[in-house]
PDB file of N, CA and C in Angstrom:
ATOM      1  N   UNK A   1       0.829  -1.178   0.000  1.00  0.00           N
ATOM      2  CA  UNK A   1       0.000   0.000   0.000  1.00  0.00           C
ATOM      3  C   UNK A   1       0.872   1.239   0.000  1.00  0.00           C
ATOM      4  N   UNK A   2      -0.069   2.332  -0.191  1.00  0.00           N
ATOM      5  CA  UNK A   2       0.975   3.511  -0.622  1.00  0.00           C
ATOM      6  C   UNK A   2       1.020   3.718   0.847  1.00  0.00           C
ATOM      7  N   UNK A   3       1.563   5.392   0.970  1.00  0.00           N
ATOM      8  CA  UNK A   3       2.191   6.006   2.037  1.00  0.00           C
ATOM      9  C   UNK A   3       0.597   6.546   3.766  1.00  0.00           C
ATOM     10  N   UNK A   4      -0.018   5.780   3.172  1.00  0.00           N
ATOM     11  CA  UNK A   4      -1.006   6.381   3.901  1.00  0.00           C
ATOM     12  C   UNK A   4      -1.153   5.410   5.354  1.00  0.00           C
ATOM     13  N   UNK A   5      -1.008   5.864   6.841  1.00  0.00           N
ATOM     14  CA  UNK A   5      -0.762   5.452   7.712  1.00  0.00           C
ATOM     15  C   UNK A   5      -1.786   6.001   8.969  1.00  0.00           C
ATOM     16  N   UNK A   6      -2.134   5.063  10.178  1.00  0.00           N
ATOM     17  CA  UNK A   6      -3.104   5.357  10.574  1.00  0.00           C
ATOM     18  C   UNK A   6      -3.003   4.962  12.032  1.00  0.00           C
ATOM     19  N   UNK A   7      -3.184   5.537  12.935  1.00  0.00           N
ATOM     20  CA  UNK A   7      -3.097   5.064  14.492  1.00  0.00           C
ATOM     21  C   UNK A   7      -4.135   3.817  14.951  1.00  0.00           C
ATOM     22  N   UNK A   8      -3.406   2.694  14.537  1.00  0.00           N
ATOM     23  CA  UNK A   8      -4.498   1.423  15.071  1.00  0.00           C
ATOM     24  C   UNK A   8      -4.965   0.962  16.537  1.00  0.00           C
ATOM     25  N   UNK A   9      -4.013   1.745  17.290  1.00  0.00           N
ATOM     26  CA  UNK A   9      -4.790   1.813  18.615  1.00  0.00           C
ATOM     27  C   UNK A   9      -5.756   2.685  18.999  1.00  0.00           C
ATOM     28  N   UNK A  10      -5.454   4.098  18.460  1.00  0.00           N
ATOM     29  CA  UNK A  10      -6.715   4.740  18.404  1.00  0.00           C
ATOM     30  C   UNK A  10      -8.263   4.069  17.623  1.00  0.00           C
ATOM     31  N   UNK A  11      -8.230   3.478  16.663  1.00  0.00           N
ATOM     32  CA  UNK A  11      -8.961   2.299  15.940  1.00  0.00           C
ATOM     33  C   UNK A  11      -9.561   1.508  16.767  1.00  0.00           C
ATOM     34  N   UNK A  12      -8.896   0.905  17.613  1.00  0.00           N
ATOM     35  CA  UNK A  12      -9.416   0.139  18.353  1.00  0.00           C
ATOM     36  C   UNK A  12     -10.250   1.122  19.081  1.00  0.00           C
ATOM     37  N   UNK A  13     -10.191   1.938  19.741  1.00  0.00           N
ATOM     38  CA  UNK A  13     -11.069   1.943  20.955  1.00  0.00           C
ATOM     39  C   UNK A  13     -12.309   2.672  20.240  1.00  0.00           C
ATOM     40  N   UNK A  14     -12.611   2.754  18.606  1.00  0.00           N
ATOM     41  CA  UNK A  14     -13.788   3.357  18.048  1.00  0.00           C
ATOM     42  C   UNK A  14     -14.823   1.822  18.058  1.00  0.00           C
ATOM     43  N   UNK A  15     -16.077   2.473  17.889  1.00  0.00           N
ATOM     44  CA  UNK A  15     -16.924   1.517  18.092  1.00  0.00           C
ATOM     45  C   UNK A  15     -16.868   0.576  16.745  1.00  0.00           C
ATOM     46  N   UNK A  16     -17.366  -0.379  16.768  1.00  0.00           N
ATOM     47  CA  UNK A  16     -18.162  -1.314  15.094  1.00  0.00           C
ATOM     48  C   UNK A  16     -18.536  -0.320  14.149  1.00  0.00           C
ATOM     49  N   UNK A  17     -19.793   0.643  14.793  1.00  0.00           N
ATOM     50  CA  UNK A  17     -20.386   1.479  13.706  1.00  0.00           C
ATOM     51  C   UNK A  17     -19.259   2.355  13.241  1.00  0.00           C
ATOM     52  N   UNK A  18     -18.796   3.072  14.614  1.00  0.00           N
ATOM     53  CA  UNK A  18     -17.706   4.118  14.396  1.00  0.00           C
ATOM     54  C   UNK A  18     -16.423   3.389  12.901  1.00  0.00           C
ATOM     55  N   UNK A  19     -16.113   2.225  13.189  1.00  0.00           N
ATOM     56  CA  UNK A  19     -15.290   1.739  12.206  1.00  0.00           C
ATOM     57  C   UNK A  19     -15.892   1.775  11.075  1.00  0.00           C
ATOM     58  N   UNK A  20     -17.135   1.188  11.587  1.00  0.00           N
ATOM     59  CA  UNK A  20     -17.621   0.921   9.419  1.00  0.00           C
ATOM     60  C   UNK A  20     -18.642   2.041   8.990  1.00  0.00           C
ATOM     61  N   UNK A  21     -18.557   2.645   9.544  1.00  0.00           N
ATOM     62  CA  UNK A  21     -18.875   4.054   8.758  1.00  0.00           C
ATOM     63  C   UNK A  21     -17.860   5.193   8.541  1.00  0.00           C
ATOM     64  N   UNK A  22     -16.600   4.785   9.532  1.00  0.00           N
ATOM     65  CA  UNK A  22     -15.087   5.192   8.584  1.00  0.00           C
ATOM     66  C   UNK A  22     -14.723   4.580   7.117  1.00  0.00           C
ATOM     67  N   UNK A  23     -15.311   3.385   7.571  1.00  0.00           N
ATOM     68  CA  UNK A  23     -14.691   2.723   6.422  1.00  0.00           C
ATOM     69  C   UNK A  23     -15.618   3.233   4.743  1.00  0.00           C
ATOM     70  N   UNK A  24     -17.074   3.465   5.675  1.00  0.00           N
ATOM     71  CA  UNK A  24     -17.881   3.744   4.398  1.00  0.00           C
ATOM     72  C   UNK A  24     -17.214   4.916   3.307  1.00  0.00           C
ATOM     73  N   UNK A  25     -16.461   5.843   4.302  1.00  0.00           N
ATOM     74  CA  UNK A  25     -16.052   7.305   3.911  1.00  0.00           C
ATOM     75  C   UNK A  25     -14.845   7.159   2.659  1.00  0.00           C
ATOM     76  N   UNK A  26     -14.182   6.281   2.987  1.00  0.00           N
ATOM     77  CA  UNK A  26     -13.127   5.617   2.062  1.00  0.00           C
ATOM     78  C   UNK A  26     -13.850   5.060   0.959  1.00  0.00           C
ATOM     79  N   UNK A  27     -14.584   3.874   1.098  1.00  0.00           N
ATOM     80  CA  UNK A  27     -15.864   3.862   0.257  1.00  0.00           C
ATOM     81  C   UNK A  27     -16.690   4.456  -0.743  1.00  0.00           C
ATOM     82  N   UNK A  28     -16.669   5.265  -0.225  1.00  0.00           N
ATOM     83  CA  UNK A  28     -17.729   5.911  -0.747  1.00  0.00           C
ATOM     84  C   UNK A  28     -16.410   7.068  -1.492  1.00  0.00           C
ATOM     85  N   UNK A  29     -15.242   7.377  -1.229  1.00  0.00           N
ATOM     86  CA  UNK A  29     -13.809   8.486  -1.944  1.00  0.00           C
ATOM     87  C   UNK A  29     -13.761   7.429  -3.391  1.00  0.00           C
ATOM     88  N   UNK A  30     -13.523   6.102  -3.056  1.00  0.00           N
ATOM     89  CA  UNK A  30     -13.336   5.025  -3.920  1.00  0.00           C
ATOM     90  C   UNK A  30     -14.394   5.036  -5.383  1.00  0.00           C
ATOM     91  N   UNK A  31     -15.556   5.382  -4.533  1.00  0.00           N
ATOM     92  CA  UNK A  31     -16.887   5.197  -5.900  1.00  0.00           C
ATOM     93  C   UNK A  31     -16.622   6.378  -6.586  1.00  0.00           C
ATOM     94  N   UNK A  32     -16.918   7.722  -5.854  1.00  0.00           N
ATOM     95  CA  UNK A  32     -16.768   8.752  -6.167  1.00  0.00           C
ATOM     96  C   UNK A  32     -15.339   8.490  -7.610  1.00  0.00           C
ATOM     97  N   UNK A  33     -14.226   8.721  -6.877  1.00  0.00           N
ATOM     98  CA  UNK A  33     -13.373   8.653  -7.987  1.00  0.00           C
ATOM     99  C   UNK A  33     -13.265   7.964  -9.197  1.00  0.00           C
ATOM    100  N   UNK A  34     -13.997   6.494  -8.877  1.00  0.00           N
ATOM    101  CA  UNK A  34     -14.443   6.197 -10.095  1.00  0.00           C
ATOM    102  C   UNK A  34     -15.305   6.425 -10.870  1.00  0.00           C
ATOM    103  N   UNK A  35     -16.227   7.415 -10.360  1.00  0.00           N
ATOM    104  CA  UNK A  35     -16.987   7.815 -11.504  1.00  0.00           C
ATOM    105  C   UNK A  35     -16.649   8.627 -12.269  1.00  0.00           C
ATOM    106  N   UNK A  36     -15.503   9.839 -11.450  1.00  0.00           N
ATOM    107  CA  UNK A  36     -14.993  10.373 -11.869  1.00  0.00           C
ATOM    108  C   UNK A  36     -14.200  10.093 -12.776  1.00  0.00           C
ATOM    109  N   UNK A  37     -13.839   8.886 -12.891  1.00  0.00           N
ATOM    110  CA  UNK A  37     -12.408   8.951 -13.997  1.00  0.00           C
ATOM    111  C   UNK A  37     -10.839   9.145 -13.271  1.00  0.00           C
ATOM    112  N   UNK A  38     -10.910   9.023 -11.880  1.00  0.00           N
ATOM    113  CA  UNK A  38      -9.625   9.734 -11.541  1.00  0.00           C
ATOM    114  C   UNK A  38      -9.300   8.370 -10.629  1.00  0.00           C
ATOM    115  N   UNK A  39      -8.517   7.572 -11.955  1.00  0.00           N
ATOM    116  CA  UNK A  39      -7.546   6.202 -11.560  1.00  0.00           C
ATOM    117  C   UNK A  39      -6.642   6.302 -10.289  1.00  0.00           C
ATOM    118  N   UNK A  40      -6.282   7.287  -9.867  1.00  0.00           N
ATOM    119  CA  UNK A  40      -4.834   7.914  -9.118  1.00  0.00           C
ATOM    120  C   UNK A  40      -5.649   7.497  -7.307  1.00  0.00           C
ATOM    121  N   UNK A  41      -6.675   8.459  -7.695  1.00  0.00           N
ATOM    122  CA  UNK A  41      -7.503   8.526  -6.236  1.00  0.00           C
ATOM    123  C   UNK A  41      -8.425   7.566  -6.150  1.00  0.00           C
ATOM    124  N   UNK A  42      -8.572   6.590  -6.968  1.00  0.00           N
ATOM    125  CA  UNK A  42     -10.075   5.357  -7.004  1.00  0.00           C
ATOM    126  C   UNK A  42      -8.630   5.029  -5.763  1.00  0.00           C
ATOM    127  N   UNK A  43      -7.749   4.493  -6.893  1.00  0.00           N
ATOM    128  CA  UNK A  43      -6.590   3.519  -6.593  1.00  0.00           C
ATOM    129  C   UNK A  43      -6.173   3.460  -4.845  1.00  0.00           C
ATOM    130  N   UNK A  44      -6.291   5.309  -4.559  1.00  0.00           N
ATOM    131  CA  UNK A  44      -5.078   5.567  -2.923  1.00  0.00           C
ATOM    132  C   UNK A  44      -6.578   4.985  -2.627  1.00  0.00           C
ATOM    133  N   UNK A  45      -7.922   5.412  -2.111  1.00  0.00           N
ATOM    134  CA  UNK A  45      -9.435   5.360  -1.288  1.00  0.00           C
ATOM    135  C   UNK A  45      -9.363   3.808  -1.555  1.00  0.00           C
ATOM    136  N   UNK A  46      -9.259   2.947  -2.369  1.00  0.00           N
ATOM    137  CA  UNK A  46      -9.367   1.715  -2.146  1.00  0.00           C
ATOM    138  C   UNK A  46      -8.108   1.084  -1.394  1.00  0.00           C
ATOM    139  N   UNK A  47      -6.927   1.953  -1.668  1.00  0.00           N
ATOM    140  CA  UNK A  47      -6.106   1.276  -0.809  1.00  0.00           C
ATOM    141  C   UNK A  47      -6.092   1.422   0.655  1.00  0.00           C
ATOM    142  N   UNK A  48      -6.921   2.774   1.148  1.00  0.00           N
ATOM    143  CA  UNK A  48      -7.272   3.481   2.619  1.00  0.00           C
ATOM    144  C   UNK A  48      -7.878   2.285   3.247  1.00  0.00           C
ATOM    145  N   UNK A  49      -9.227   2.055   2.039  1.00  0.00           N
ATOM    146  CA  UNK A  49     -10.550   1.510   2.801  1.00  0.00           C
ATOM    147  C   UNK A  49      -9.369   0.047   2.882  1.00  0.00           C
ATOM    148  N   UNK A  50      -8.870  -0.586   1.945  1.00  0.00           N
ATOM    149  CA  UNK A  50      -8.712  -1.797   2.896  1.00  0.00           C
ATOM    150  C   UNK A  50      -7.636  -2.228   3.771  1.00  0.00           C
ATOM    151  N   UNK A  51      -6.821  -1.155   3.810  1.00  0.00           N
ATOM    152  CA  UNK A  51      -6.568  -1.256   5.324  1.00  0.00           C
ATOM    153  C   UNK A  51      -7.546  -0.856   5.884  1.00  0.00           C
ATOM    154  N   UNK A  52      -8.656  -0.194   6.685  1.00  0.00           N
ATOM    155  CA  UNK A  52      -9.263   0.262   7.455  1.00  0.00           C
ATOM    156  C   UNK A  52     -10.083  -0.999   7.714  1.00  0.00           C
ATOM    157  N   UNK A  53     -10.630  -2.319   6.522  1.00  0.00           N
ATOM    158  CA  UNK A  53     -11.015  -3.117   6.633  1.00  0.00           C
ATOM    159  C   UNK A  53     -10.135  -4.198   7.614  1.00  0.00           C
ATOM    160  N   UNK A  54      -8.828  -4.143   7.326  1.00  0.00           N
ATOM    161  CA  UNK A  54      -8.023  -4.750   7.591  1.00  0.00           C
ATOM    162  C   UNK A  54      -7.778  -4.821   9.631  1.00  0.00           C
ATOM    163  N   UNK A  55      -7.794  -3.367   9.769  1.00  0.00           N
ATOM    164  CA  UNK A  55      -7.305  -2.944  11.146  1.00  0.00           C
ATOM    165  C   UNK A  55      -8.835  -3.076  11.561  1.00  0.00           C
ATOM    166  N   UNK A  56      -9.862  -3.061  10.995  1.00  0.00           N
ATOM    167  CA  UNK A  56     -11.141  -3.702  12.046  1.00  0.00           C
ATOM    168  C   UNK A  56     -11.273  -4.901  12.148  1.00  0.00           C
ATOM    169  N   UNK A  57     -10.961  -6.068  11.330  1.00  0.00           N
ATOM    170  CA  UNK A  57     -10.641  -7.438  11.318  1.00  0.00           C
ATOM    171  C   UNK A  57      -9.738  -8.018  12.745  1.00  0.00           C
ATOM    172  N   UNK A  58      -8.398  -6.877  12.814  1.00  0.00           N
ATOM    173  CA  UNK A  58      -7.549  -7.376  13.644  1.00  0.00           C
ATOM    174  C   UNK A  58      -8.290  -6.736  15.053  1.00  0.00           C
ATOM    175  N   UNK A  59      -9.186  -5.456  14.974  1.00  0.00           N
ATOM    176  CA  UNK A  59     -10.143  -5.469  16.444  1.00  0.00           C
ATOM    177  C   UNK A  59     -10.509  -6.682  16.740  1.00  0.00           C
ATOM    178  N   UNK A  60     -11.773  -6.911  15.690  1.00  0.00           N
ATOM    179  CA  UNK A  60     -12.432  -8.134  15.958  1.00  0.00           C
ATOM    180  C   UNK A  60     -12.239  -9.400  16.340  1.00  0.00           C
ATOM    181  N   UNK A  61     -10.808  -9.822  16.083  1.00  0.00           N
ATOM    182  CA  UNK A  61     -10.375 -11.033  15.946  1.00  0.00           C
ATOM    183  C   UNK A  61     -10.196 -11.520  17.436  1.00  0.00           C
ATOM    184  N   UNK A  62     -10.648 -12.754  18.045  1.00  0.00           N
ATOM    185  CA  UNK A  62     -10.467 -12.902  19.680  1.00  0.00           C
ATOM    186  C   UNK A  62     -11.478 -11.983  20.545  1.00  0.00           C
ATOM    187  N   UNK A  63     -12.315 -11.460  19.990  1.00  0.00           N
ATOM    188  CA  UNK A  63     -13.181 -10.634  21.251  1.00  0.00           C
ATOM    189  C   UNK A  63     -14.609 -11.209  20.999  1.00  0.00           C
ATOM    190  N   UNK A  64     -15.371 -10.670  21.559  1.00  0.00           N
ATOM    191  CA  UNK A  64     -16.879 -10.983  21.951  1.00  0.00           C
ATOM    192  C   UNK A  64     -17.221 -10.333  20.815  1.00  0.00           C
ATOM    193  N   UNK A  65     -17.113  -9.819  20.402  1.00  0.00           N
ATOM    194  CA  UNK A  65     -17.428  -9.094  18.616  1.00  0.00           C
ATOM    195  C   UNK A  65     -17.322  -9.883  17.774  1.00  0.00           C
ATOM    196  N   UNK A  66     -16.230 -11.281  17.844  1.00  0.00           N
ATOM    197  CA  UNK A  66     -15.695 -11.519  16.631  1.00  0.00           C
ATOM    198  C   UNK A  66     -17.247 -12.337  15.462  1.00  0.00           C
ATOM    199  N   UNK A  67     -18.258 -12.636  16.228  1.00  0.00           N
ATOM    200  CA  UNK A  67     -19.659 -12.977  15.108  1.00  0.00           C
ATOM    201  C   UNK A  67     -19.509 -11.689  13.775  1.00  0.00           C
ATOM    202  N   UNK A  68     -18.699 -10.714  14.461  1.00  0.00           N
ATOM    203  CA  UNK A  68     -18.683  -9.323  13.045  1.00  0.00           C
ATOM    204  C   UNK A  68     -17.774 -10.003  12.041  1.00  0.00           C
ATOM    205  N   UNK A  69     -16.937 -10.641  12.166  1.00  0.00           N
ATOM    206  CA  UNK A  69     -15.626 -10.680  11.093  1.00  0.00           C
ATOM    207  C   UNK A  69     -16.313 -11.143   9.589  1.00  0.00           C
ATOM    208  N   UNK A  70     -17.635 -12.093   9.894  1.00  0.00           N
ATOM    209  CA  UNK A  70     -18.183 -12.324   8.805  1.00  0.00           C
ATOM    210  C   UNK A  70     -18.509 -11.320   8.044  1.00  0.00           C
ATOM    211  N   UNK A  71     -19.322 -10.699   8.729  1.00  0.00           N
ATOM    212  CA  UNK A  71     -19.910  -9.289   7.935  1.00  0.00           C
ATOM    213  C   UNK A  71     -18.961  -8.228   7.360  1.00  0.00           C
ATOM    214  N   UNK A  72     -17.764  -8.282   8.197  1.00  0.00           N
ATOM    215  CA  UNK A  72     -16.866  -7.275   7.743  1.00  0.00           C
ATOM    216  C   UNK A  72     -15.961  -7.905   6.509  1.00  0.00           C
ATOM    217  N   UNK A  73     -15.761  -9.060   6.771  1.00  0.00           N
ATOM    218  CA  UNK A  73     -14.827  -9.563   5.178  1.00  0.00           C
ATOM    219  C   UNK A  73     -15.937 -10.079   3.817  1.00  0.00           C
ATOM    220  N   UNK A  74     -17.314  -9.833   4.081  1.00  0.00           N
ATOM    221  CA  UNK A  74     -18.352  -9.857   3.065  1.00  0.00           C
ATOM    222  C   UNK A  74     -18.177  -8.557   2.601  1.00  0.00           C
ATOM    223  N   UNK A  75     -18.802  -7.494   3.519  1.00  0.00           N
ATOM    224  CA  UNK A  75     -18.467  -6.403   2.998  1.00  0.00           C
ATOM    225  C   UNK A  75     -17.254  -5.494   2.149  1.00  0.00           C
ATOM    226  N   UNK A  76     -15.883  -6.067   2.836  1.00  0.00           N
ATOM    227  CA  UNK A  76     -14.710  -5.847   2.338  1.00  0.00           C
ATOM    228  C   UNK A  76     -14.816  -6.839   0.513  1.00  0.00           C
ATOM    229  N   UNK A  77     -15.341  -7.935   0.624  1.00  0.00           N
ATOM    230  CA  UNK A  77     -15.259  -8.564  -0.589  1.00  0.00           C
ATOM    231  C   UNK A  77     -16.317  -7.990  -1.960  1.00  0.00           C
ATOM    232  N   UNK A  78     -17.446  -7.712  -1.456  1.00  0.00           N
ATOM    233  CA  UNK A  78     -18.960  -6.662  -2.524  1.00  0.00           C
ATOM    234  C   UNK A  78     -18.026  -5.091  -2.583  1.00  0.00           C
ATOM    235  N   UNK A  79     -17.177  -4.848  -1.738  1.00  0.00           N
ATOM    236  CA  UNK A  79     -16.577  -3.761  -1.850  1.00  0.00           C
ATOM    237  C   UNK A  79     -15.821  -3.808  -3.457  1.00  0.00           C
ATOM    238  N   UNK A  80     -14.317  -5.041  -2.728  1.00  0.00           N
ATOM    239  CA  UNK A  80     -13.364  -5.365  -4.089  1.00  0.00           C
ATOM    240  C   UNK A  80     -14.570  -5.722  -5.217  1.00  0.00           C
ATOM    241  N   UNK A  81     -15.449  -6.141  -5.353  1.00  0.00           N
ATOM    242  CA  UNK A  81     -15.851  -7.092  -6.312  1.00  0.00           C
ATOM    243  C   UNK A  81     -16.432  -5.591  -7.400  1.00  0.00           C
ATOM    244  N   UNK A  82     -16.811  -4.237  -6.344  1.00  0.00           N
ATOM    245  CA  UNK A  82     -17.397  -3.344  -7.521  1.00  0.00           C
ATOM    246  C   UNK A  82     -16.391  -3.154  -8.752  1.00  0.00           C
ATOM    247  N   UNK A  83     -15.358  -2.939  -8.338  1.00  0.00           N
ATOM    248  CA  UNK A  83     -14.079  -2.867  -9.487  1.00  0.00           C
ATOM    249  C   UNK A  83     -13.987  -4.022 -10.446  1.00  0.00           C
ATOM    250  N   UNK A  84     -14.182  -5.242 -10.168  1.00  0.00           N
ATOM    251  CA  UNK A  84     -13.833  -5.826 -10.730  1.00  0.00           C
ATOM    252  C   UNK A  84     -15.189  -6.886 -12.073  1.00  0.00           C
ATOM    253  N   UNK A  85     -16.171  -6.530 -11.689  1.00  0.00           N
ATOM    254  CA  UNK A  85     -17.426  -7.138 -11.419  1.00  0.00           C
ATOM    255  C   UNK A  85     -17.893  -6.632 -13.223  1.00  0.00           C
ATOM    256  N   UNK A  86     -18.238  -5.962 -13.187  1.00  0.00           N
ATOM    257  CA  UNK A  86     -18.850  -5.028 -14.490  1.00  0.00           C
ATOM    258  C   UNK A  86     -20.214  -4.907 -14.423  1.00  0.00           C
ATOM    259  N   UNK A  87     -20.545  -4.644 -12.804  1.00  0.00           N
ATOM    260  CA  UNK A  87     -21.647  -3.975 -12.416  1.00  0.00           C
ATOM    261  C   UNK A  87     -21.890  -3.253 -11.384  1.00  0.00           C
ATOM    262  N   UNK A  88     -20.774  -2.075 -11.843  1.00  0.00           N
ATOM    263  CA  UNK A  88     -20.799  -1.498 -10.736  1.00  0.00           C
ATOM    264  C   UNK A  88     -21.803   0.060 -10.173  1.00  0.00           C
ATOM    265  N   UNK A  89     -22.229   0.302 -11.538  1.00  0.00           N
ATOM    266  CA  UNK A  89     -23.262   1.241 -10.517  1.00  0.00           C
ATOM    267  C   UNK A  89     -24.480   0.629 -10.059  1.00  0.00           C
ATOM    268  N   UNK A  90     -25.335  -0.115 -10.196  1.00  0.00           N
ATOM    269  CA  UNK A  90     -26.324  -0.759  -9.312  1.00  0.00           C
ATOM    270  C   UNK A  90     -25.574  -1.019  -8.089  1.00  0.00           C
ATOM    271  N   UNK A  91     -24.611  -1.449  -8.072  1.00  0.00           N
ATOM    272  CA  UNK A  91     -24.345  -2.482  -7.050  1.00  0.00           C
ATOM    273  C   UNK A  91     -23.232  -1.089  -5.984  1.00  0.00           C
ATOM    274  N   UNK A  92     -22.879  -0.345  -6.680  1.00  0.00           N
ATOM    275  CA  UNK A  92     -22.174   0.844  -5.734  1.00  0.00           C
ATOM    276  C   UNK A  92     -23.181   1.787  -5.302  1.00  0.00           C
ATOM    277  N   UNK A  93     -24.861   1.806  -5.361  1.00  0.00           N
ATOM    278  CA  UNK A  93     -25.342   2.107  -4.611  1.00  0.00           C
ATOM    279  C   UNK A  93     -25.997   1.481  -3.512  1.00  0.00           C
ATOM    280  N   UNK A  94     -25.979   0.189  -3.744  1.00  0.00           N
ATOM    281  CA  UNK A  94     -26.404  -0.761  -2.434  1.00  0.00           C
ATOM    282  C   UNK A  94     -25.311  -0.581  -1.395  1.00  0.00           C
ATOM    283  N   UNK A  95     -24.042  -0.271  -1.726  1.00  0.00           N
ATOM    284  CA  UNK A  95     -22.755  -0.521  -1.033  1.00  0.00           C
ATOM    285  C   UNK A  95     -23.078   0.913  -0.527  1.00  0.00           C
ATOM    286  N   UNK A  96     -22.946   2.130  -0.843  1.00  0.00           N
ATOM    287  CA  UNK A  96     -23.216   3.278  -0.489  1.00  0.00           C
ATOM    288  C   UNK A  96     -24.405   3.470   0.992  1.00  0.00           C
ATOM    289  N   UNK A  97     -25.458   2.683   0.800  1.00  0.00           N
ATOM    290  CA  UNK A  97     -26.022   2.675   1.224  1.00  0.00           C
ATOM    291  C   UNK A  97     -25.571   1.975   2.596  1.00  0.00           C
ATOM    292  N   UNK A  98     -25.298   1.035   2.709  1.00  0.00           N
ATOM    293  CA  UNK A  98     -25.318   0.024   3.377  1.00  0.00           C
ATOM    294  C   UNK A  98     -24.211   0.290   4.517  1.00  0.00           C
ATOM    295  N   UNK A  99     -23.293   1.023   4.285  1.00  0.00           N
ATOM    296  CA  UNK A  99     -22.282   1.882   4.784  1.00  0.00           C
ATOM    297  C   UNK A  99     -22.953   3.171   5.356  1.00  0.00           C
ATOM    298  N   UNK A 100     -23.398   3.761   4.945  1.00  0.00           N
ATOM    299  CA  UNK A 100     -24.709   4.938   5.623  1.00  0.00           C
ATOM    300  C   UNK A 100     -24.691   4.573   6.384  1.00  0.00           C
ATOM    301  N   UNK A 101     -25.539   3.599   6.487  1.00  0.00           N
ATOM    302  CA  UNK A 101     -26.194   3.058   7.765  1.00  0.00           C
ATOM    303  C   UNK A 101     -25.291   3.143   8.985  1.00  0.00           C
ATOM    304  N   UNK A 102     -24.662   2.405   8.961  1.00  0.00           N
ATOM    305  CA  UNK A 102     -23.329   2.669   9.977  1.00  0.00           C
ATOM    306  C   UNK A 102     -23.114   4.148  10.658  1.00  0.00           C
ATOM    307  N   UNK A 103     -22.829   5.026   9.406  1.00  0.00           N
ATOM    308  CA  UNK A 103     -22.708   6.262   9.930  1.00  0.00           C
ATOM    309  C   UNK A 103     -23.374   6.702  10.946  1.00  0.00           C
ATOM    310  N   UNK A 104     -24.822   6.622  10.016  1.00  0.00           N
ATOM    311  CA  UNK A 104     -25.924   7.050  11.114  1.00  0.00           C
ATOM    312  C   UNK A 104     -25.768   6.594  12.319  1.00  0.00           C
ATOM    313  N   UNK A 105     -25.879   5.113  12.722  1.00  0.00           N
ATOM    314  CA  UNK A 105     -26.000   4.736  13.745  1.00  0.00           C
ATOM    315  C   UNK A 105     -24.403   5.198  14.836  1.00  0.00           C
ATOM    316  N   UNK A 106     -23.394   5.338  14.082  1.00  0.00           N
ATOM    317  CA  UNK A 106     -22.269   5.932  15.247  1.00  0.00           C
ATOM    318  C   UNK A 106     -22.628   7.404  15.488  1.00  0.00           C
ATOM    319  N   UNK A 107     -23.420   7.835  14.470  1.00  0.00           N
ATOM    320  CA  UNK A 107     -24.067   9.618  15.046  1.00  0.00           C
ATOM    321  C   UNK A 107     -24.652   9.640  16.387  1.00  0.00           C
ATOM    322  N   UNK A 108     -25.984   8.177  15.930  1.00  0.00           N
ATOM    323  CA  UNK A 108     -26.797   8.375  16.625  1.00  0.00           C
ATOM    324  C   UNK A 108     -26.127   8.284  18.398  1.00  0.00           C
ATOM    325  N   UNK A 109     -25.050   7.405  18.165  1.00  0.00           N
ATOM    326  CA  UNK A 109     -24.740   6.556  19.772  1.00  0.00           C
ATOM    327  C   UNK A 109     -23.803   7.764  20.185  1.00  0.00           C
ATOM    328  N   UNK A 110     -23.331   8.609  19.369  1.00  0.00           N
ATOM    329  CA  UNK A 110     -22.782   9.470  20.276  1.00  0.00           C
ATOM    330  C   UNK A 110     -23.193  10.725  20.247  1.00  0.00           C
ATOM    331  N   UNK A 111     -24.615  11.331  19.744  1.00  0.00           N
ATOM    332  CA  UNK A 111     -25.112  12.260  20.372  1.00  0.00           C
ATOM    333  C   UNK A 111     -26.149  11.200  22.193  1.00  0.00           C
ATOM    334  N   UNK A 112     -26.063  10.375  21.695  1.00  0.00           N
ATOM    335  CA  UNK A 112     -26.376   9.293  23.435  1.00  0.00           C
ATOM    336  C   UNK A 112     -25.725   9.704  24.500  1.00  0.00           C
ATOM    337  N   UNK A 113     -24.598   9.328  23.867  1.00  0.00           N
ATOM    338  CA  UNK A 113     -23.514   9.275  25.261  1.00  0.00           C
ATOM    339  C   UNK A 113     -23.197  10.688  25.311  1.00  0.00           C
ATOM    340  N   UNK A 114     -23.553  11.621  24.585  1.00  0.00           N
ATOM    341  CA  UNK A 114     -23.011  13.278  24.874  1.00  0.00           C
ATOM    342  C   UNK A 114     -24.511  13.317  26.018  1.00  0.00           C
ATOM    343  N   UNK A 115     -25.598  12.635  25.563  1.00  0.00           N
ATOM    344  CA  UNK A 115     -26.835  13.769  26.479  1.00  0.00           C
ATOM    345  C   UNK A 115     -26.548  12.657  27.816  1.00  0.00           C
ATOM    346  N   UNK A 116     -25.875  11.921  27.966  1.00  0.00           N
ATOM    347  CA  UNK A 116     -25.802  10.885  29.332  1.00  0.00           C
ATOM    348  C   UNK A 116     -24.692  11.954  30.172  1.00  0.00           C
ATOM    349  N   UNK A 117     -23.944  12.462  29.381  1.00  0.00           N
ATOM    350  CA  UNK A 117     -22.593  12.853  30.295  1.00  0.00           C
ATOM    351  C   UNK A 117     -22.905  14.523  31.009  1.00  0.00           C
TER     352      UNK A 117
END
């Protein structure tokens, strides 16, 4: 992977959602650029997102979470597969979507824990 580097202990202590709605953001740089046409930046956002896939795998791995690893190396795989597939706008808005979700829900849990504190 290129030069792009990331504090994996800070990683760890973000939630599931918090991770995969990071990850969506990469995701979603990845689609973007390919629609765009701009090979350079599809290329770095896919190389972001899978490390980011990568360093939530190694959260997951050994904890009470780990029932996620399925979902997260499915997702990591419908991810690779838009590039490679030759169907990728139907299928890069299910992925778009589906990554949302996530977001939302790490919004939602930490405007929670802001009105608890």
């Amino acid at each position: 992977m290129g030069e792009y580097r990331f504090d994996r202990a800070r990683w760890a202590r973000l939630t599931f959602n918090e991770q995969m709605g990071n990850i969506g953001s990469e995701v979603g740089r990845a689609i973007v650029a390919h629609r765009d046409g701009d090979a350079l930046r599809e290329e770095r956002a896919v190389d972001r997102a899978i490390d980011l896939f990568s360093a939530t795998v190694e959260v997951l791995v050994g904890t009470e979470y780990s029932y996620r690893l399925k979902e997260v190396l499915r997702a990591r795989d419908e991810f690779l597969r838009l590039f490679f597939d030759g169907t990728f706008e139907g299928d890069a808005v299910c992925i778009e979507r589906y990554f949302m979700d996530f977001a939302y829900m790490a919004r939602a849990e930490h405007y929670a824990n802001a009105e608890e504190t």
